[in-house]
C-alpha atoms as a PDB file:
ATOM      1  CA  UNK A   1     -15.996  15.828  24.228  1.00  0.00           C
ATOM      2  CA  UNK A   2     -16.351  17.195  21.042  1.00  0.00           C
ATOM      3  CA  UNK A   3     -12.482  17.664  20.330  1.00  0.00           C
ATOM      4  CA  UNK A   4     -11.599  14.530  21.686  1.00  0.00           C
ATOM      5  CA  UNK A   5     -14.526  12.727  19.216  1.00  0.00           C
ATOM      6  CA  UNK A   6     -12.599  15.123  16.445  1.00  0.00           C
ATOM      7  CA  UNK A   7      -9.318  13.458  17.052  1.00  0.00           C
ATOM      8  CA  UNK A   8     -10.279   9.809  17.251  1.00  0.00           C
ATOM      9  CA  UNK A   9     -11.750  10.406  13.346  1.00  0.00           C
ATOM     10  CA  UNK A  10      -8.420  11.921  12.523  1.00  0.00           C
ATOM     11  CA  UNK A  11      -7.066   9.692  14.101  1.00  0.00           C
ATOM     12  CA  UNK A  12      -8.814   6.638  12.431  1.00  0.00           C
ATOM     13  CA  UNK A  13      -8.358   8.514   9.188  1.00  0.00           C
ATOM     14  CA  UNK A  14      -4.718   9.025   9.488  1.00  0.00           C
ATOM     15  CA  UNK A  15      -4.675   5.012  10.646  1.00  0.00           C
ATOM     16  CA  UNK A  16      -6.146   3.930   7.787  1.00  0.00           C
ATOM     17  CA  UNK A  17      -3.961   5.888   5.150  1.00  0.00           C
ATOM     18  CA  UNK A  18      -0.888   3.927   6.685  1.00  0.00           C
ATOM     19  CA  UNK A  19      -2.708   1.009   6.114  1.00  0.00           C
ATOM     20  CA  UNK A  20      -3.347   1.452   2.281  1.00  0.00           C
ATOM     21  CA  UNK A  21      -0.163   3.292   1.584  1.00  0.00           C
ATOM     22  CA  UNK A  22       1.473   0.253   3.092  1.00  0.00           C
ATOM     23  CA  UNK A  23      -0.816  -2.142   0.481  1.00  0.00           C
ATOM     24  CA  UNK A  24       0.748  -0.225  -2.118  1.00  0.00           C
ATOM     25  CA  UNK A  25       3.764  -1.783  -2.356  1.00  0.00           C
ATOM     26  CA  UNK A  26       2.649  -5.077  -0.651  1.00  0.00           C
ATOM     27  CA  UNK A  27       0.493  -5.427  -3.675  1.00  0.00           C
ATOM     28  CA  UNK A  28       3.461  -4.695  -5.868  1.00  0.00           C
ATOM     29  CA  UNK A  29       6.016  -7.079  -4.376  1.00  0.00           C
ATOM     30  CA  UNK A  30       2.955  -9.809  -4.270  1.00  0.00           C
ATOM     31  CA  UNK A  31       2.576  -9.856  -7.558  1.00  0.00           C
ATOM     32  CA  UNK A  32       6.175  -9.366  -8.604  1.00  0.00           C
ATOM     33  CA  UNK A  33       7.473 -12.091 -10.803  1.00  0.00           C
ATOM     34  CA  UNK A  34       7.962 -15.421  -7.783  1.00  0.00           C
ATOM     35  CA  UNK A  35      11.202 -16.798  -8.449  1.00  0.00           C
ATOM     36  CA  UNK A  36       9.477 -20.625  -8.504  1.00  0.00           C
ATOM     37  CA  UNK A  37       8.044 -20.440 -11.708  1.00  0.00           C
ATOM     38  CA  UNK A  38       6.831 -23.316 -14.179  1.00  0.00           C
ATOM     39  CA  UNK A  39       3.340 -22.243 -15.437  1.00  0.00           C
ATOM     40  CA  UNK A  40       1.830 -19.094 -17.211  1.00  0.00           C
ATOM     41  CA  UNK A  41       0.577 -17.014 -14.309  1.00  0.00           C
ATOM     42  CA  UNK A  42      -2.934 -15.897 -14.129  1.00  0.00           C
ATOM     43  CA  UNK A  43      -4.373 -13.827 -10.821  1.00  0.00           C
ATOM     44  CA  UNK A  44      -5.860 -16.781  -9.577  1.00  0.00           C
ATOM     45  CA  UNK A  45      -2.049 -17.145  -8.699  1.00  0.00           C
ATOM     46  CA  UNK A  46      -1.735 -14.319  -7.336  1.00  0.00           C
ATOM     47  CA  UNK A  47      -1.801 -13.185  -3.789  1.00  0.00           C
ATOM     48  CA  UNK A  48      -4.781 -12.976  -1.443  1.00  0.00           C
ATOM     49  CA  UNK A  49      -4.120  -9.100  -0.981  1.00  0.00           C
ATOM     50  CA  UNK A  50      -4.179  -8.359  -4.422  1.00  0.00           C
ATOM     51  CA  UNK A  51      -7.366 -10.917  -4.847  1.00  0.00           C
ATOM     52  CA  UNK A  52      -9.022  -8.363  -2.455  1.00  0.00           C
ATOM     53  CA  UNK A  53      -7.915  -5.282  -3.772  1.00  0.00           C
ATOM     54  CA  UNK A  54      -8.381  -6.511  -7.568  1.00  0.00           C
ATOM     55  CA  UNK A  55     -12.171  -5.416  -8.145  1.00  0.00           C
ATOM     56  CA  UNK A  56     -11.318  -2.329  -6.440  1.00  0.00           C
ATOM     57  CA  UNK A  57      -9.097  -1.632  -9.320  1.00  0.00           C
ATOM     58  CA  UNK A  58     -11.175  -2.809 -12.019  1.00  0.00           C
ATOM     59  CA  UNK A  59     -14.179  -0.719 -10.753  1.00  0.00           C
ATOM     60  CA  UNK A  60     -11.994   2.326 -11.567  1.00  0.00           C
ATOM     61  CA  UNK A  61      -9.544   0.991 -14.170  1.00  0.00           C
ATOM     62  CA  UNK A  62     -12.511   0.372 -17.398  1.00  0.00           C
ATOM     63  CA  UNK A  63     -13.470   4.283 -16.837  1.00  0.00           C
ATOM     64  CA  UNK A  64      -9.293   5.000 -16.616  1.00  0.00           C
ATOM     65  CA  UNK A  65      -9.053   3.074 -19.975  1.00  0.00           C
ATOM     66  CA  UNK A  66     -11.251   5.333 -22.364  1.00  0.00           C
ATOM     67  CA  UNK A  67      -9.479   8.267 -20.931  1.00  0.00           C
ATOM     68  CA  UNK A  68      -6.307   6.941 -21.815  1.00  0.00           C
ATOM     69  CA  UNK A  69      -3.938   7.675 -24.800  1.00  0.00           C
ATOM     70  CA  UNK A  70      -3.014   4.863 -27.093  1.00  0.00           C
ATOM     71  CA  UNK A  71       0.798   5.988 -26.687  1.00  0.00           C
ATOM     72  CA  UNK A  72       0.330   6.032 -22.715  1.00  0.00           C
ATOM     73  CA  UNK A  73      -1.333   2.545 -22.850  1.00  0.00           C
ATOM     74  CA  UNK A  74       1.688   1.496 -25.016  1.00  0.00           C
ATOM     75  CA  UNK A  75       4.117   3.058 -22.856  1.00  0.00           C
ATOM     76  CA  UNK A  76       2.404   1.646 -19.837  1.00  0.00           C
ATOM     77  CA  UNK A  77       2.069  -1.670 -20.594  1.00  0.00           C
ATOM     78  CA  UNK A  78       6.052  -1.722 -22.098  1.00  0.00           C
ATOM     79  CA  UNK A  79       6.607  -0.390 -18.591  1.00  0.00           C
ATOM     80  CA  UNK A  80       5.065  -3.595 -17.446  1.00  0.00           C
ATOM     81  CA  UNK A  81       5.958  -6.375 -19.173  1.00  0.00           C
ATOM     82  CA  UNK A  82       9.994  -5.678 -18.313  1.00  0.00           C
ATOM     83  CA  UNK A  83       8.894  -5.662 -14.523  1.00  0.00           C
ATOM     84  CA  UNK A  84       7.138  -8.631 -14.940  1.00  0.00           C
ATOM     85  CA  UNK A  85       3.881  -7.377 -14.025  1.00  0.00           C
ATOM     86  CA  UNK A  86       2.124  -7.773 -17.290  1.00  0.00           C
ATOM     87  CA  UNK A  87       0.588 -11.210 -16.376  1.00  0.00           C
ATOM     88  CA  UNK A  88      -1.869  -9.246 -13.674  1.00  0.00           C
ATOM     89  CA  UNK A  89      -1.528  -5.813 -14.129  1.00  0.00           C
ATOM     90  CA  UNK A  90      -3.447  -3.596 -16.731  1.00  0.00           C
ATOM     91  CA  UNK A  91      -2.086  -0.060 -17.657  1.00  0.00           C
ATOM     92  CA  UNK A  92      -5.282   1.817 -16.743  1.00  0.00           C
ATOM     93  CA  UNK A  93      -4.867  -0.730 -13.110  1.00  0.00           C
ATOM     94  CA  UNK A  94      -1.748   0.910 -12.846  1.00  0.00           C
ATOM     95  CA  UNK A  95      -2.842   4.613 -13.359  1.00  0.00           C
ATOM     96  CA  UNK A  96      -5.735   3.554 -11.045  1.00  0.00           C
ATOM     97  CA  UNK A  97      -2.884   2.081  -8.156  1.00  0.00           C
ATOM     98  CA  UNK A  98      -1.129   5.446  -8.612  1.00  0.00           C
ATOM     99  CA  UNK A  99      -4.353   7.207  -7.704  1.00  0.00           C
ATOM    100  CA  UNK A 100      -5.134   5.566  -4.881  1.00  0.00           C
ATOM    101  CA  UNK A 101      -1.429   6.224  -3.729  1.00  0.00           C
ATOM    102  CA  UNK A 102      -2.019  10.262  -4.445  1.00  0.00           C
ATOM    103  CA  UNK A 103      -5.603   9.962  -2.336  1.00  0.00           C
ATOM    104  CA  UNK A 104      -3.735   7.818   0.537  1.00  0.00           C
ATOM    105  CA  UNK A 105      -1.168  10.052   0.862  1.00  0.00           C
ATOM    106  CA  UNK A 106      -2.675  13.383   1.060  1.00  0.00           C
ATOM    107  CA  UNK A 107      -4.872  11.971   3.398  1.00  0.00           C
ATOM    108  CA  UNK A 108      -2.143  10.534   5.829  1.00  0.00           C
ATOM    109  CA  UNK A 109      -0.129  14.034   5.691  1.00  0.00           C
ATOM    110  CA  UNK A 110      -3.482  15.729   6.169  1.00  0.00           C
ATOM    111  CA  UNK A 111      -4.310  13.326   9.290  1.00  0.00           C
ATOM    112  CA  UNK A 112      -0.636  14.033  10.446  1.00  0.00           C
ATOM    113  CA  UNK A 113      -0.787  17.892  10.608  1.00  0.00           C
ATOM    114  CA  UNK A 114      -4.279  18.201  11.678  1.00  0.00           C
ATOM    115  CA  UNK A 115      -2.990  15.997  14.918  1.00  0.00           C
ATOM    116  CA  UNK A 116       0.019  17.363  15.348  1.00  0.00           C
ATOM    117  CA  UNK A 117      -1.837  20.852  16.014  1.00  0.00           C
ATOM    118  CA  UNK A 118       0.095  22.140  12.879  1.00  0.00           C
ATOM    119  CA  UNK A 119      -1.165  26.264  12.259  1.00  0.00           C
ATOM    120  CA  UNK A 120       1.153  26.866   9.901  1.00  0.00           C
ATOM    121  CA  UNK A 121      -0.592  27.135   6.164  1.00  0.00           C
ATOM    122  CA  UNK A 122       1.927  27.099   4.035  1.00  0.00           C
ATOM    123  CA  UNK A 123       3.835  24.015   6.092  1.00  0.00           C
ATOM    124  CA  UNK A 124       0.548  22.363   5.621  1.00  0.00           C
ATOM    125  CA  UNK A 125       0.760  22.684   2.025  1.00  0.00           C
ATOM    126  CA  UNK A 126       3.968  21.645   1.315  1.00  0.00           C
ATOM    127  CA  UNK A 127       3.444  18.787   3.341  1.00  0.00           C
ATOM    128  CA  UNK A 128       0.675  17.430   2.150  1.00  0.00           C
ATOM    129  CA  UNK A 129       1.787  18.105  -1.603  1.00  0.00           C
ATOM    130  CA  UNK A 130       5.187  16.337  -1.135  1.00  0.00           C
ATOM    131  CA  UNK A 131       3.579  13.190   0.663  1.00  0.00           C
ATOM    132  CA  UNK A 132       1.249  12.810  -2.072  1.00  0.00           C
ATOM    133  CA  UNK A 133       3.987  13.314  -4.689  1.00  0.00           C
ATOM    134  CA  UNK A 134       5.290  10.680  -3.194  1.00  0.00           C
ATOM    135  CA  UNK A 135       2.479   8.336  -3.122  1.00  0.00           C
ATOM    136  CA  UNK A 136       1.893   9.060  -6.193  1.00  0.00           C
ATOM    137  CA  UNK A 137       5.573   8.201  -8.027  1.00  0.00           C
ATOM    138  CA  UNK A 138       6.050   5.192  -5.698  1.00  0.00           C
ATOM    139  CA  UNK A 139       4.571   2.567  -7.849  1.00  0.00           C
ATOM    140  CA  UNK A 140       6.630   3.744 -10.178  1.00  0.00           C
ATOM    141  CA  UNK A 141       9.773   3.866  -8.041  1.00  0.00           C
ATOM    142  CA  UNK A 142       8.555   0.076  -7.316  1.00  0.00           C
ATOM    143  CA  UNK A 143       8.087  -1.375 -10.835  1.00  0.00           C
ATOM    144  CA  UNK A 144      11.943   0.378 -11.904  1.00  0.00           C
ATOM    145  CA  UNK A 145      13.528  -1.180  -8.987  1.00  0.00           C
ATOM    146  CA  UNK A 146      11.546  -4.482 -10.004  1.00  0.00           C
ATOM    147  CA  UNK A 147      12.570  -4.047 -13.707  1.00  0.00           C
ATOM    148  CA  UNK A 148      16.056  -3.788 -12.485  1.00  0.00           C
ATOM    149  CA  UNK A 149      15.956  -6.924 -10.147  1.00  0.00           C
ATOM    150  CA  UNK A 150      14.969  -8.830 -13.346  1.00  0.00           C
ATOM    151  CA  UNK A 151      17.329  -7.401 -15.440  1.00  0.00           C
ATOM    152  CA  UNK A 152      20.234  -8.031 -13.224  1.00  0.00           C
ATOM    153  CA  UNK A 153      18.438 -11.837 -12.910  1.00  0.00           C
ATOM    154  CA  UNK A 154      18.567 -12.258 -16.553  1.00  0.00           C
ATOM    155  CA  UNK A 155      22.174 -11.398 -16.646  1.00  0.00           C
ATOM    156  CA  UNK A 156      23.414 -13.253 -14.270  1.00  0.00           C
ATOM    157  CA  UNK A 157      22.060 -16.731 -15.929  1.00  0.00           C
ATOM    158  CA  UNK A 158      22.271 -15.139 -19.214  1.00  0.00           C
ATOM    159  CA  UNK A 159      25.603 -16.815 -20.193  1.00  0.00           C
ATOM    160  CA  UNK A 160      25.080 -20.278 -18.656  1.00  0.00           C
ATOM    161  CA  UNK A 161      21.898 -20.623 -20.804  1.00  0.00           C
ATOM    162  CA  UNK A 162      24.012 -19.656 -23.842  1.00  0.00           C
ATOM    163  CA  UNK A 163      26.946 -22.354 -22.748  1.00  0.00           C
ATOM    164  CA  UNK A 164      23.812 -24.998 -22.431  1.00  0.00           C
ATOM    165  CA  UNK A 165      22.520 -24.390 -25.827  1.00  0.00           C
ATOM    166  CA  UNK A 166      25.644 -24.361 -27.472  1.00  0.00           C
ATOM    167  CA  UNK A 167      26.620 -27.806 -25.748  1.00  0.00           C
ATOM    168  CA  UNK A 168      23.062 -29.713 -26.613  1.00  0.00           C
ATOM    169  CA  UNK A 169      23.711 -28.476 -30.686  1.00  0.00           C
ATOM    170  CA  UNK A 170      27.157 -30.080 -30.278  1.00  0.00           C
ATOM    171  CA  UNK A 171      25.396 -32.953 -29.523  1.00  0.00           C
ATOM    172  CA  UNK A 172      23.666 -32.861 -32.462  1.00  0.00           C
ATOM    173  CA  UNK A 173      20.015 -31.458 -31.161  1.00  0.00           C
ATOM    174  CA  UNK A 174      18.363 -28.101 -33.348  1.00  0.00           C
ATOM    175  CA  UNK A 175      17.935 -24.760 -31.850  1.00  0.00           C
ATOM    176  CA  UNK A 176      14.612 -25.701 -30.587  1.00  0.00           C
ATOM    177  CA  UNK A 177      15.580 -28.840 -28.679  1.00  0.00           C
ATOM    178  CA  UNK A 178      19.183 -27.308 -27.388  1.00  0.00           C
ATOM    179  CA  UNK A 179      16.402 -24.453 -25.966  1.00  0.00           C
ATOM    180  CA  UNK A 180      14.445 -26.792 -24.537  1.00  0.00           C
ATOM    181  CA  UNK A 181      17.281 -28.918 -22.915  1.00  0.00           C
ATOM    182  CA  UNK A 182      18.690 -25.018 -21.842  1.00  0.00           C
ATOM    183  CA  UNK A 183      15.502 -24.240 -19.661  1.00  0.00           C
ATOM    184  CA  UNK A 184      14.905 -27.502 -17.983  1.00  0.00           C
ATOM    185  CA  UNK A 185      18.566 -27.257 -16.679  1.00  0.00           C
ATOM    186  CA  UNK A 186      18.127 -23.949 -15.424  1.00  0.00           C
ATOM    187  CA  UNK A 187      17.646 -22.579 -11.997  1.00  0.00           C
ATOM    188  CA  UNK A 188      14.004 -20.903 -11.616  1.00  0.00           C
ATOM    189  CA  UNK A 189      13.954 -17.046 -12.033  1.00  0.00           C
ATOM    190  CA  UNK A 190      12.745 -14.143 -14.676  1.00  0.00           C
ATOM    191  CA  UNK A 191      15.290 -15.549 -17.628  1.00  0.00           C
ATOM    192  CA  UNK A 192      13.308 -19.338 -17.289  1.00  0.00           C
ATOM    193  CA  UNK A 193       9.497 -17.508 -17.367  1.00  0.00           C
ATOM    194  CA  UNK A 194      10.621 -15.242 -20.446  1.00  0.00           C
ATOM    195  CA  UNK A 195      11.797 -18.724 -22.153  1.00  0.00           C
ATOM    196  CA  UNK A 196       9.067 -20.550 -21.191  1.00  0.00           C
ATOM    197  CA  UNK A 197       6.733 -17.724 -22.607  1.00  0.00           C
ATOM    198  CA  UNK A 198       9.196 -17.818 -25.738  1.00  0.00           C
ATOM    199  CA  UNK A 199       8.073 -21.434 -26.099  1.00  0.00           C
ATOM    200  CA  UNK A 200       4.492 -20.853 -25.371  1.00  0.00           C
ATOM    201  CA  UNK A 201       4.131 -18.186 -28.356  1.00  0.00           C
ATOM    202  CA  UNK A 202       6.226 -20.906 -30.912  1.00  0.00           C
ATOM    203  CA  UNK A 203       3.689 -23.555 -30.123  1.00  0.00           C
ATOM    204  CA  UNK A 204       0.672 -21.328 -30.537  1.00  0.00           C
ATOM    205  CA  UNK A 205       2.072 -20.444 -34.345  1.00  0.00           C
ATOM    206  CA  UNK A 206       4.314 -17.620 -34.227  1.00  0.00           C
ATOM    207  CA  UNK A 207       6.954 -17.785 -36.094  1.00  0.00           C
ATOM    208  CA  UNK A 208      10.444 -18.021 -34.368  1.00  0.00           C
ATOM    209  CA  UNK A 209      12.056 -14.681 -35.798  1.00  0.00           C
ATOM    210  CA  UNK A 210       9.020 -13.231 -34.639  1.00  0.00           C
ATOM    211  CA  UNK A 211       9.009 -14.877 -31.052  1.00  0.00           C
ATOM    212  CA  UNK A 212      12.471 -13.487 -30.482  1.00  0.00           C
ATOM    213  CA  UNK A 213      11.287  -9.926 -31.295  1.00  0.00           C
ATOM    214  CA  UNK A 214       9.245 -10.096 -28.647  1.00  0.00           C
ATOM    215  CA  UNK A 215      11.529 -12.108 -26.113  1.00  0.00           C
ATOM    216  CA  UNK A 216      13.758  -9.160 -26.880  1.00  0.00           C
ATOM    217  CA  UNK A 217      11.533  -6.623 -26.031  1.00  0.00           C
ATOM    218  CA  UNK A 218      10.006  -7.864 -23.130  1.00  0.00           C
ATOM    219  CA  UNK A 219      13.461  -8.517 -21.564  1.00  0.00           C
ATOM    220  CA  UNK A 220      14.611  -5.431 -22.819  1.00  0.00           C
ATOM    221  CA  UNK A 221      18.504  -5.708 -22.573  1.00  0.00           C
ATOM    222  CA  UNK A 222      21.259  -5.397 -24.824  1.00  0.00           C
ATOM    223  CA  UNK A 223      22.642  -8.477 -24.310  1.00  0.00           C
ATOM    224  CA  UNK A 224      19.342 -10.362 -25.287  1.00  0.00           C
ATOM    225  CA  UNK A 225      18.925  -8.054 -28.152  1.00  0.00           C
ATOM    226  CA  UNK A 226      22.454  -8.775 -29.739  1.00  0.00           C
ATOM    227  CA  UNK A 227      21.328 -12.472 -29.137  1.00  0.00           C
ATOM    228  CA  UNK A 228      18.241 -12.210 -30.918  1.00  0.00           C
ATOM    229  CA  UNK A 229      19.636 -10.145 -33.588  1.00  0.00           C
ATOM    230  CA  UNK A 230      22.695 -12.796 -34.048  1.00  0.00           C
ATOM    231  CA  UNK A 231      20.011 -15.856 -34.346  1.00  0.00           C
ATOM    232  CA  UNK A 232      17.483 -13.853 -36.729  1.00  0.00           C
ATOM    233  CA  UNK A 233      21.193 -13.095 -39.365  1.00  0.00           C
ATOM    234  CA  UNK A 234      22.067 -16.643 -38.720  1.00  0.00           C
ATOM    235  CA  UNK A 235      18.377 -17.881 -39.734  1.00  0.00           C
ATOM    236  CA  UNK A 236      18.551 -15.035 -42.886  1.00  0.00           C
ATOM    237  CA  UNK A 237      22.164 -16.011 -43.942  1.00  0.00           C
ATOM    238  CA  UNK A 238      22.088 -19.723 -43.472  1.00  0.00           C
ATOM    239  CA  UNK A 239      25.176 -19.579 -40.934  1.00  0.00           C
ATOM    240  CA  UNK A 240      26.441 -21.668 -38.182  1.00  0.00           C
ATOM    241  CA  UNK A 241      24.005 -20.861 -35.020  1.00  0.00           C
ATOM    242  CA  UNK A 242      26.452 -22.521 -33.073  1.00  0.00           C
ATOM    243  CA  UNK A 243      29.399 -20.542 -33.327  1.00  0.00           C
ATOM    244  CA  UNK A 244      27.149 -18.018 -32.940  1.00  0.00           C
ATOM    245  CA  UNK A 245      25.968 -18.594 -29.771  1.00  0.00           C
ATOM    246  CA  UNK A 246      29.097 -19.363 -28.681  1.00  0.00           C
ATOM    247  CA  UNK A 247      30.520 -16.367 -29.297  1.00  0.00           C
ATOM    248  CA  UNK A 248      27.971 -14.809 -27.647  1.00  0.00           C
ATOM    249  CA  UNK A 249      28.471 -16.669 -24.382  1.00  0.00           C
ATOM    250  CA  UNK A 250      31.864 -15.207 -24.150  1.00  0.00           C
ATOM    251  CA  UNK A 251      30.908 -12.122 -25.167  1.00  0.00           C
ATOM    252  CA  UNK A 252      28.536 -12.162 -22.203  1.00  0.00           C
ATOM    253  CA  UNK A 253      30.361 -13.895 -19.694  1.00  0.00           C
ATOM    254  CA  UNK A 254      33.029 -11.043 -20.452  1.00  0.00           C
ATOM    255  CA  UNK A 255      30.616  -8.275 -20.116  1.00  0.00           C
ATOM    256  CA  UNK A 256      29.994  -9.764 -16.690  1.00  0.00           C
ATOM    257  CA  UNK A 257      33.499  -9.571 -15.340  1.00  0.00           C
ATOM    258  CA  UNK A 258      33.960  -6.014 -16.445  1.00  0.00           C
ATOM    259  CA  UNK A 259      30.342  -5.391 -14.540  1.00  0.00           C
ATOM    260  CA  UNK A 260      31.620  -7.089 -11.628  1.00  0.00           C
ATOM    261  CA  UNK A 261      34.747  -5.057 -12.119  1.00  0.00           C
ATOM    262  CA  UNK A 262      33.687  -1.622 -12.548  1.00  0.00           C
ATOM    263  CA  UNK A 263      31.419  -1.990  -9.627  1.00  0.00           C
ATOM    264  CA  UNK A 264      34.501  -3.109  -7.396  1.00  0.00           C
ATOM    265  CA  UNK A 265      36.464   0.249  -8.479  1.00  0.00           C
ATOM    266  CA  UNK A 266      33.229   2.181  -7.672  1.00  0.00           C
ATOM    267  CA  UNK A 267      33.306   0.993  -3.948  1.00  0.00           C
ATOM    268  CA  UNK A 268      35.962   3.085  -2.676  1.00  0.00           C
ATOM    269  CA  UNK A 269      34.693   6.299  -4.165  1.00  0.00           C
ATOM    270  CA  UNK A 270      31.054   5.264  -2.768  1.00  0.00           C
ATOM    271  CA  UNK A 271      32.373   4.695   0.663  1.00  0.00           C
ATOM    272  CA  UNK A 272      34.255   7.925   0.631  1.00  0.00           C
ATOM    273  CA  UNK A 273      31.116   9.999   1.492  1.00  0.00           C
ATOM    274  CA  UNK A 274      30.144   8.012   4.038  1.00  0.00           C
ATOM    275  CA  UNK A 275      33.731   8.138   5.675  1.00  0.00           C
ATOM    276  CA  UNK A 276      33.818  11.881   5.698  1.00  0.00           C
ATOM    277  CA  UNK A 277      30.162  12.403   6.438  1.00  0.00           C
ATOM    278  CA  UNK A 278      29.789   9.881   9.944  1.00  0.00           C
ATOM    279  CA  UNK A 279      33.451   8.061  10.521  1.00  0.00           C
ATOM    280  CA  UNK A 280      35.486  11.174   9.915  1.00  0.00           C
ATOM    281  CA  UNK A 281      34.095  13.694  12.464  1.00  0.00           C
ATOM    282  CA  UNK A 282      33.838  10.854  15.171  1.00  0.00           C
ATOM    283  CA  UNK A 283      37.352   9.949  14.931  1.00  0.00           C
ATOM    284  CA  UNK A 284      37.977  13.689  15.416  1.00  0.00           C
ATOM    285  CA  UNK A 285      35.702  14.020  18.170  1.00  0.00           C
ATOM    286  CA  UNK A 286      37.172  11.055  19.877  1.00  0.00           C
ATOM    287  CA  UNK A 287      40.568  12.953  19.575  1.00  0.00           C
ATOM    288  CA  UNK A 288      40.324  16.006  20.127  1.00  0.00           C
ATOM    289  CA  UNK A 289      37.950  16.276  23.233  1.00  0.00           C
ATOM    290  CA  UNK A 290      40.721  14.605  25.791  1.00  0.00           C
ATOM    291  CA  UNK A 291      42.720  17.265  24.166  1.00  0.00           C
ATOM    292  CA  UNK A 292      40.325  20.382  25.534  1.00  0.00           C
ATOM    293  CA  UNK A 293      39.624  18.668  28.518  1.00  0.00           C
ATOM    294  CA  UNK A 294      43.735  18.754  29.542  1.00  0.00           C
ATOM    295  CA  UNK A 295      43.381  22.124  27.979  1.00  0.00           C
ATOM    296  CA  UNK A 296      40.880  23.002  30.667  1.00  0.00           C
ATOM    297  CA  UNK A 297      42.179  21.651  33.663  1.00  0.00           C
ATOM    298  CA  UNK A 298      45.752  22.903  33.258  1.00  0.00           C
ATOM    299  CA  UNK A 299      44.371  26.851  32.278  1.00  0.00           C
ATOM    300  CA  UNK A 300      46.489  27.379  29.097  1.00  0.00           C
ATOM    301  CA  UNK A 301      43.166  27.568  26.670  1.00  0.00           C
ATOM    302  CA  UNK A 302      42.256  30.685  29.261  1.00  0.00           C
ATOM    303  CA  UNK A 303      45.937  31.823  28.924  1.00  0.00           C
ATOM    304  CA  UNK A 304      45.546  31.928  25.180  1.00  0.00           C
ATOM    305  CA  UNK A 305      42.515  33.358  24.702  1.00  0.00           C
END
């Protein structure tokens, strides 16, 4: 009776450690940038799993804060803004999500061996530290392959915007206008919401060389900082934006076919391991065993050995 009671906690431990493990990333994807976007987001937007979990976070995160570095918060909430995340996510949150990751984790491994019958100590050990390494690291592992999502967002529409704008100051609109015109025509995604936040900081007073600073580093590619850096010595030296720009739609259409086909050489050498790992040894299987089995029944394997 008293084993069996022991093994419905563990089990009801181990139970709830999926369960919050699994939240981790839920709450990550929830509030990962939507790809319908027209309004500065706030958590009220937000989903109603990280609604529940959000004054969990913030019961930790305001005693995470003062223990915090000013470089780490810095790095952190860098780290943030390219995924998107910034909007609803605090640094010391974040430290605090990565916690509760480390906590879930070594409790699920924990819950596993202690089930399993595990007696081995050292097994236990490394178990338990690797699972929790890896709750730990996988909000991180989530933001990068969120920043990189975005990132490969804002260059696909990259050049189209560029090819918009230069075709509204043809027309005879400024900068400002040919922007504007450039996100209404666009499709929604993470290149639209950094605009639109681009426009929100020039209406509130910031000046325009210093709005494009920070589009640039929030967006954090090369192609958006060569942009910037074109418009801000275009401003400085009174020259044509609009060649400009349109030199910088080629340019970045052109970087986009030499992506597209680099990746394209890449796939035969990716596939290669895959080939010689799984399809390889099958096909040799499949030929070879008819070949013992006439082997076998005729007796010349026994003659030869």
């Amino acid at each position: 009776m008293f084993d069996s009671s022991l093994q419905a906690i563990g089990l009801l431990f181990a139970g709830l450690s999926v369960v919050l493990v699994v939240m981790i990333p839920a709450v990550l994807s929830q509030v990962a940038p939507a790809d319908n976007i027209s309004e500065w987001r706030d958590v009220s937007g937000t989903s109603r799993l990280f609604k529940m979990l959000r004054p969990l976070l913030r019961m930790y995160s305001s005693a995470v804060e003062q223990s915090m570095s000013p470089a780490q918060t810095r790095e952190l909430t860098a780290k943030l803004q390219v995924a998107g995340l910034s909007y609803v996510l605090t640094p010391a949150e974040f430290v605090v999500l990565k916690r509760f990751g480390l906590v879930f984790g070594l409790l699920f491994s924990a819950g596993l061996c202690w089930l399993s019958g595990m007696n081995d100590g050292w097994r236990i050990v490394m178990i338990v530290m690797v699972v929790s390494a890896i709750g730990f690291i996988f909000p991180d592992i989530k933001v990068r392959d969120l920043t990189k999502r975005r990132q490969l967002s804002v260059e696909k529409h990259f050049p189209f915007f560029l090819d918009l704008v230069v075709l509204c100051m043809r027309a005879g609109l400024p900068f400002t206008g040919a922007v504007q015109q450039g996100i209404e025509k666009m499709v929604p995604g993470a290149l639209k919401e950094e605009l639109l936040r681009y426009q929100r900081d020039i209406r509130t007073g910031i000046e325009r060389r210093e709005a494009l600073e920070m589009l640039a580093k929030r967006v954090s590619l090369a192609s958006m900082t060569n942009f910037v850096a074109s418009i801000i010595q275009a401003d400085e030296s009174g020259g044509s934006i609009t060649g400009v720009l349109q030199s910088q739609a080629q340019q970045r259409r052109k970087e986009r076919f030499l992506r597209a086909e680099k990746l394209a050489n890449e796939a035969p050498v990716k596939m290669l391991l895959p080939l010689v790992g799984l399809l390889f040894p099958l096909t040799f299987m499949i030929i070879s065993v008819p070949i013992v089995v006439q082997f076998l029944e005729s007796g010349l394997l026994g003659k030869v050995l």
